[in-house]
N, C-alpha and C. Protein backbone atom coordinates (compact mmCIF):
# COMPACT_ATOMS: atom_id res chain seq x y z
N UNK A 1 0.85 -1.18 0.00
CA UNK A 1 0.00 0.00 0.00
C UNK A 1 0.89 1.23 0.00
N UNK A 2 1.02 2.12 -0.89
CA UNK A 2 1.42 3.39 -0.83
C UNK A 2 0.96 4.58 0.13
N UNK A 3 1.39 5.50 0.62
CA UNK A 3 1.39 6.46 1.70
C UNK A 3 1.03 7.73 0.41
N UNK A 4 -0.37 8.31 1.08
CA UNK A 4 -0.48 9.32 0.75
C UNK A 4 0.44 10.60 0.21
N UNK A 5 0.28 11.09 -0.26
CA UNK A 5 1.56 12.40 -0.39
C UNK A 5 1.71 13.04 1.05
N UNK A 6 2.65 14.05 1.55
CA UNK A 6 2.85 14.44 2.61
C UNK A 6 2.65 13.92 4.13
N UNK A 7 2.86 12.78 4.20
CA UNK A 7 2.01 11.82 5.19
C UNK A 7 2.75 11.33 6.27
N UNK A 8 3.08 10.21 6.49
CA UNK A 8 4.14 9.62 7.15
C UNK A 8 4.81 8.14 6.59
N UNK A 9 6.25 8.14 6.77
CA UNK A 9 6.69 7.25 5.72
C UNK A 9 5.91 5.84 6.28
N UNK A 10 6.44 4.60 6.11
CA UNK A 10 5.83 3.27 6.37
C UNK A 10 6.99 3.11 7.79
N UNK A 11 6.16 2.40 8.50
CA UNK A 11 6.93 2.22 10.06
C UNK A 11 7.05 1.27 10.34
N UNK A 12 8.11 0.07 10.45
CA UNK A 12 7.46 -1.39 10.47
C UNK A 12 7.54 -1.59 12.10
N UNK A 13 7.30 -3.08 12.42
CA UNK A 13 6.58 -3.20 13.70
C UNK A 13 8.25 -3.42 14.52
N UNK A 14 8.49 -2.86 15.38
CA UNK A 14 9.34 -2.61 16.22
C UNK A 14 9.60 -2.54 17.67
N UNK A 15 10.46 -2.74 18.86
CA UNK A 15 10.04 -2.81 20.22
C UNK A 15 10.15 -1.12 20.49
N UNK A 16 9.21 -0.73 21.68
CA UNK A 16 9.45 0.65 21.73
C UNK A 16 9.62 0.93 23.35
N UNK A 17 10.83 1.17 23.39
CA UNK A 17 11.84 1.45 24.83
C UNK A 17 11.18 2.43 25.37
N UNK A 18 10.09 1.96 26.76
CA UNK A 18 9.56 2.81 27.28
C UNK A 18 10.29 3.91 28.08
N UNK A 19 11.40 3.03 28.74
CA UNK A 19 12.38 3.95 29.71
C UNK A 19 13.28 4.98 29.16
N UNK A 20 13.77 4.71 27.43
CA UNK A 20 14.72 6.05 27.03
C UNK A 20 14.08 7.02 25.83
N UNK A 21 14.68 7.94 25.90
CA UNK A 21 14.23 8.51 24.59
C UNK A 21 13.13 9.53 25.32
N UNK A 22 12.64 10.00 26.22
CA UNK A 22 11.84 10.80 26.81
C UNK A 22 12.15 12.43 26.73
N UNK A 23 11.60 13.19 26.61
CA UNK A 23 11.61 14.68 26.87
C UNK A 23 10.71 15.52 27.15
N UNK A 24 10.87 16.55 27.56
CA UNK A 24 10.02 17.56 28.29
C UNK A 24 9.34 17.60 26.69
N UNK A 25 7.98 18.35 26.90
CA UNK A 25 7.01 18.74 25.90
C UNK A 25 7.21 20.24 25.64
N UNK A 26 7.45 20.58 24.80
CA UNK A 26 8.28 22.15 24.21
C UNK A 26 7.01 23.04 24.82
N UNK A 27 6.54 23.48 26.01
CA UNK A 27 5.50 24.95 26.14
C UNK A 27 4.83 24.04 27.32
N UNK A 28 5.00 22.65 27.67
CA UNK A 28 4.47 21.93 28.19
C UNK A 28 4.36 22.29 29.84
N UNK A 29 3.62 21.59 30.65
CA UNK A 29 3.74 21.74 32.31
C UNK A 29 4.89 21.19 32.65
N UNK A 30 5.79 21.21 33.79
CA UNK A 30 6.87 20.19 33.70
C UNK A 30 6.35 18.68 34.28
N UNK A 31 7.08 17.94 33.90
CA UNK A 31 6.42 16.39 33.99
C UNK A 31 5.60 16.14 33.06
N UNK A 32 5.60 16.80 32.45
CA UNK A 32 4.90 16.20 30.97
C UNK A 32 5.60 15.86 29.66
N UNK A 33 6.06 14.70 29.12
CA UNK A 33 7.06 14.46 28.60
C UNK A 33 6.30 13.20 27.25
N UNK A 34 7.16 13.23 26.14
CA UNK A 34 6.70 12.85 24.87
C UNK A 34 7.69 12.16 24.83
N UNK A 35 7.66 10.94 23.29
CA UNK A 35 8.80 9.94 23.27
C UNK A 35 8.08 10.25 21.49
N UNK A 36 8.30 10.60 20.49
CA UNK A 36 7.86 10.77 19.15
C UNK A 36 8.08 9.27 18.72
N UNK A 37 7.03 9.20 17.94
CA UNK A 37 6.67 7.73 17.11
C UNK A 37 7.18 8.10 15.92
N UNK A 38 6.59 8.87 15.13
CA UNK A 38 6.85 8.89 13.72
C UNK A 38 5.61 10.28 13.92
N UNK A 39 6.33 11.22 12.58
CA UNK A 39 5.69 12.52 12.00
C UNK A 39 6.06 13.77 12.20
N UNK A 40 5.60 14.34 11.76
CA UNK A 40 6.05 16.05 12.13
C UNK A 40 4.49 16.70 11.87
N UNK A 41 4.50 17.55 13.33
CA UNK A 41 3.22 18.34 12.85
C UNK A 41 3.62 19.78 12.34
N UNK A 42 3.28 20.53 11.66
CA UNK A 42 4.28 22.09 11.65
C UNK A 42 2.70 23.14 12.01
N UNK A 43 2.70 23.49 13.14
CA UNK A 43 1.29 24.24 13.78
C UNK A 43 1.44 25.62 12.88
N UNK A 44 2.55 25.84 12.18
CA UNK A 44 2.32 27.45 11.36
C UNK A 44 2.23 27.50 10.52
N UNK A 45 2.48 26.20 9.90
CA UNK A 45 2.06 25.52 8.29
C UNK A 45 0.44 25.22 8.44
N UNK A 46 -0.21 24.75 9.60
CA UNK A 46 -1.15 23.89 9.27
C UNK A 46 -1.52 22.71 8.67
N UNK A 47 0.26 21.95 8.76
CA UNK A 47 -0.17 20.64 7.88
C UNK A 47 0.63 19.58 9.22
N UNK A 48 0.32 18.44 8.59
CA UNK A 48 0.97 16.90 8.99
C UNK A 48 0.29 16.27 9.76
N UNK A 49 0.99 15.67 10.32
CA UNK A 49 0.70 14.06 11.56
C UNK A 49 1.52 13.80 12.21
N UNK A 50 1.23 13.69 13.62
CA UNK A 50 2.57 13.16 14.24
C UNK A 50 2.25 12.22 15.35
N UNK A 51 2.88 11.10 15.57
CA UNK A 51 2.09 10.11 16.31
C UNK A 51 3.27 10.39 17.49
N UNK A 52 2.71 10.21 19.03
CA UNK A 52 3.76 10.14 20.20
C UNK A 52 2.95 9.32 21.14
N UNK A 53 3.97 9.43 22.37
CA UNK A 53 3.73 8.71 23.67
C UNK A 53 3.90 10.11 24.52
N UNK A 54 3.03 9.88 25.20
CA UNK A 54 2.95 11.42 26.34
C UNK A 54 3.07 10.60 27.89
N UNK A 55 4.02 11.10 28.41
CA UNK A 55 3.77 10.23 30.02
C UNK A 55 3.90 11.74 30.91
N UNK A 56 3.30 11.55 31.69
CA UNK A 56 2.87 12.56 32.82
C UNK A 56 3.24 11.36 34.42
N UNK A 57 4.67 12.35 34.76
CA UNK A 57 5.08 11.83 35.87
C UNK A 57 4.04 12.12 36.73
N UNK A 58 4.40 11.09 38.34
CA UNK A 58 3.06 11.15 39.10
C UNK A 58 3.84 12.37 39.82
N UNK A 59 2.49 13.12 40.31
CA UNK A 59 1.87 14.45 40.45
C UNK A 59 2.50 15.31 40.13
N UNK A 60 2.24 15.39 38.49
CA UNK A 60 2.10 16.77 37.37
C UNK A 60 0.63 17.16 37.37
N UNK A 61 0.43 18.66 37.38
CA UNK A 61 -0.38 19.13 37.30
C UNK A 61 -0.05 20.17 35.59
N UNK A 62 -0.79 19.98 35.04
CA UNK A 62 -1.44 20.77 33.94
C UNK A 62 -2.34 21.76 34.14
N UNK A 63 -2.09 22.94 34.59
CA UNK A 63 -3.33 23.80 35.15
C UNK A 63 -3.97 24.46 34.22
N UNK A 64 -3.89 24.37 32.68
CA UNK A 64 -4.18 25.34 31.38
C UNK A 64 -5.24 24.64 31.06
N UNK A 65 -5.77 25.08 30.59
CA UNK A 65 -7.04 24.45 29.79
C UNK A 65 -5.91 24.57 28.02
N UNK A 66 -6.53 23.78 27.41
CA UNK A 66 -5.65 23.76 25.85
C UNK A 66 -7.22 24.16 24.74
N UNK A 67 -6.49 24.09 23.71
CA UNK A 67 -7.33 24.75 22.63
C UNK A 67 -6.34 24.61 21.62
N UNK A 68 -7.02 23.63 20.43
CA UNK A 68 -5.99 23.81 19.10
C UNK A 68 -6.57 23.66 17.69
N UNK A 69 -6.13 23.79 16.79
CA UNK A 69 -6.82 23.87 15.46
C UNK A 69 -6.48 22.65 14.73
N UNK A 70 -6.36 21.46 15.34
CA UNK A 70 -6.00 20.66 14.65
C UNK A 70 -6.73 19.14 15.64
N UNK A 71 -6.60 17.90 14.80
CA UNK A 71 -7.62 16.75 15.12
C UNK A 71 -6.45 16.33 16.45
N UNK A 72 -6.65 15.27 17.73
CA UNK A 72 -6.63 15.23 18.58
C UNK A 72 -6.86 13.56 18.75
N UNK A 73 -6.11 12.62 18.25
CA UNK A 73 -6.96 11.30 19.39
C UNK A 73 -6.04 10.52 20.24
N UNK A 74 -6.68 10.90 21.18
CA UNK A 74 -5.67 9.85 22.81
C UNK A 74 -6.28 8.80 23.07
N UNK A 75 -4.93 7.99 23.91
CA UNK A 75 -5.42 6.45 23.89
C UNK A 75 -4.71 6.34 25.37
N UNK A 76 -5.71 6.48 26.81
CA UNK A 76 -4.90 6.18 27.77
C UNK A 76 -4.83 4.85 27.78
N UNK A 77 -3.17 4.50 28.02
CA UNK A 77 -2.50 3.14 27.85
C UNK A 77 -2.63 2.50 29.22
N UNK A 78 -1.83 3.48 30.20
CA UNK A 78 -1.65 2.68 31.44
C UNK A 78 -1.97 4.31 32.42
N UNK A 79 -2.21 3.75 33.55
CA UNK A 79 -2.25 4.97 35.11
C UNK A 79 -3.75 5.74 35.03
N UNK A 80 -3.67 6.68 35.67
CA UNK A 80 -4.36 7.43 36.07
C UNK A 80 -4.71 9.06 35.86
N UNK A 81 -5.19 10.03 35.01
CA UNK A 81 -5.33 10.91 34.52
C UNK A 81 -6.98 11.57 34.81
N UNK A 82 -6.65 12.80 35.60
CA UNK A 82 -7.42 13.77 35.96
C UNK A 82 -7.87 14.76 35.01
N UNK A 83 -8.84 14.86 34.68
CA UNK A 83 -9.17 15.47 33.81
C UNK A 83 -10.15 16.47 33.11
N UNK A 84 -10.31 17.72 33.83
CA UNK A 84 -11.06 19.33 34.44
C UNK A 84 -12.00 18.68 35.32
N UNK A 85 -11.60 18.30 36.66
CA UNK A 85 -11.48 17.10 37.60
C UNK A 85 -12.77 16.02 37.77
N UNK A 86 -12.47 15.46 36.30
CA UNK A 86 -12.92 14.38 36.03
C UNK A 86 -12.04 12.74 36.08
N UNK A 87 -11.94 11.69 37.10
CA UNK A 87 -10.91 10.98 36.82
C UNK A 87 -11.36 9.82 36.09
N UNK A 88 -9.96 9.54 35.52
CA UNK A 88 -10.29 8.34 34.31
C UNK A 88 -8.98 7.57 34.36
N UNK A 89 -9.16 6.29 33.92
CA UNK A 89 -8.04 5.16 34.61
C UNK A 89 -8.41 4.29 33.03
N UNK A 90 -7.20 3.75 32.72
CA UNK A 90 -6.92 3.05 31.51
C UNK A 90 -7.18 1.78 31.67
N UNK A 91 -8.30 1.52 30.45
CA UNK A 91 -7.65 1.93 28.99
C UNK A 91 -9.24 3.18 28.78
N UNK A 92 -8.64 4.26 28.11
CA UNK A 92 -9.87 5.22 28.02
C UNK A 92 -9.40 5.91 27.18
N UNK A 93 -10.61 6.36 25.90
CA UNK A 93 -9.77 6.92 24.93
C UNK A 93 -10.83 8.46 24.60
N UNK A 94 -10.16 9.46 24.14
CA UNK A 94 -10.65 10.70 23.67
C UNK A 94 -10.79 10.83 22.49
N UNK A 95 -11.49 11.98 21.45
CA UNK A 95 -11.22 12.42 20.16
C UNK A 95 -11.30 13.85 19.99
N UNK A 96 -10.74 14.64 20.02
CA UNK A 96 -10.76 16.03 20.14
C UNK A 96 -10.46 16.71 18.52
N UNK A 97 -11.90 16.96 18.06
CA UNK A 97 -12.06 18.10 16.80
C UNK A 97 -11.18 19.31 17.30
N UNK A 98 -10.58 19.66 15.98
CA UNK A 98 -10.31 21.11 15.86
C UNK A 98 -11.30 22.26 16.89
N UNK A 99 -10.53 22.53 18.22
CA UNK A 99 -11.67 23.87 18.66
C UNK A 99 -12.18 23.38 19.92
N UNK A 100 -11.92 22.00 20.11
CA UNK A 100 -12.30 21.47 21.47
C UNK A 100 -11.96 21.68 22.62
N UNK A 101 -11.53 22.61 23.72
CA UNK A 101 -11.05 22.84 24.80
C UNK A 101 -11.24 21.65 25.80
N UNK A 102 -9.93 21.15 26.49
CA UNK A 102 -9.58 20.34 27.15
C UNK A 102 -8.58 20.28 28.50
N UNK A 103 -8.79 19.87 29.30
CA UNK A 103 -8.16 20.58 30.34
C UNK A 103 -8.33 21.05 31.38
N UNK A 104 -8.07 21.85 32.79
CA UNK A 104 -6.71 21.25 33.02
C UNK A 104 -6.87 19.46 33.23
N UNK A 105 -5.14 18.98 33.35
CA UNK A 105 -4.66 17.68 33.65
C UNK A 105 -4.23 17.16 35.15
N UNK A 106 -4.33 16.72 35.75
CA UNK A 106 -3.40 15.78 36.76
C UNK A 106 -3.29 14.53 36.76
N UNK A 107 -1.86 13.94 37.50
CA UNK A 107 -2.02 12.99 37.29
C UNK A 107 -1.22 12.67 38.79
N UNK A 108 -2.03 11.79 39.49
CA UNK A 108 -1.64 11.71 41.21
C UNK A 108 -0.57 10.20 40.87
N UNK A 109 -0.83 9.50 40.51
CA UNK A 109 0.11 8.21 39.98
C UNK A 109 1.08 7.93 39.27
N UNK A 110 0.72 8.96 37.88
CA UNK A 110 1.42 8.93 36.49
C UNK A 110 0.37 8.32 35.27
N UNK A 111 0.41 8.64 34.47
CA UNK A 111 -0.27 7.80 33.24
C UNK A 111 0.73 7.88 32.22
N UNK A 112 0.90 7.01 30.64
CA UNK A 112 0.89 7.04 29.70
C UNK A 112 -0.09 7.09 28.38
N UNK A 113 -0.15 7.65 27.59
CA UNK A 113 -0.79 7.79 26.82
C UNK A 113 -0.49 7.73 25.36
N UNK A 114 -1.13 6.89 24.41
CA UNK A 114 -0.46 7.16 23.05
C UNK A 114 -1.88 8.49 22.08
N UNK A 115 -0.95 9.08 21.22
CA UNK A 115 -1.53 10.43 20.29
C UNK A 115 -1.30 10.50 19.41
N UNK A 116 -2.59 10.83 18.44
CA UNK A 116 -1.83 11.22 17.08
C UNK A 116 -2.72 12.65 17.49
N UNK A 117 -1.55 12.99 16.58
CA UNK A 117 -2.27 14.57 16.55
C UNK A 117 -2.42 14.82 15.08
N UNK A 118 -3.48 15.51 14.33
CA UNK A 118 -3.42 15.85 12.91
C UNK A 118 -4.17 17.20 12.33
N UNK A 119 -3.89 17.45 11.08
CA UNK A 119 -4.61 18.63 10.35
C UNK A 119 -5.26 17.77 8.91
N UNK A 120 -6.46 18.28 8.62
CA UNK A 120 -7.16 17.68 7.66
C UNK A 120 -7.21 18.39 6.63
């Protein structure tokens, strides 16, 4: 099967090292940290896809509410995630349209989460 134009290349099936490869989230709360799968989103272009792992050490607080112009779907994997203090425990999944406000986060345990994020 061929990949759309501008898309993401083909990824074959691989082990994915939960413990390395982690970093802070660029504008993020601290303890909120990404491990990139595959993609690039460019938010000033308005284009791409980018698939990650988001882990939120236990007790990070996210106090922002978010808002973005682009598609949104989470997949809590493992832990525990607070959420505009609603709690939810994995496996629990979201879909956030362009425009959806979400937010704030905590997380008293830690969770992981997998994301794609996209523009249509």
């Amino acid at each position: 099967m061929n990949n759309a134009p501008g898309l993401k290349p083909a990824v074959p099936f691989g082990p994915v090292d939960h413990e390395t490869g982690w970093e802070q989230v660029p504008g993020g709360a601290p303890g909120v940290e990404q491990k990139m799968l595959s993609g690039e989103l460019d938010e000033d272009a308005k284009v791409g896809v980018r698939t990650r792992l988001i882990r939120f050490q236990a007790g990070t607080v996210a106090a922002n509410e978010f808002l973005h112009d682009y598609w949104e779907e989470v997949y809590l994997i493992e832990g525990h995630l607070n959420a505009a203090g609603e709690d939810f425990h994995a496996p629990c999944y979201a879909c956030r349209p362009p425009g959806t406000p979400h937010g704030p986060f905590a997380s008293p345990t830690g969770c992981v989460f997998f994301e794609i994020q996209y523009y249509v």
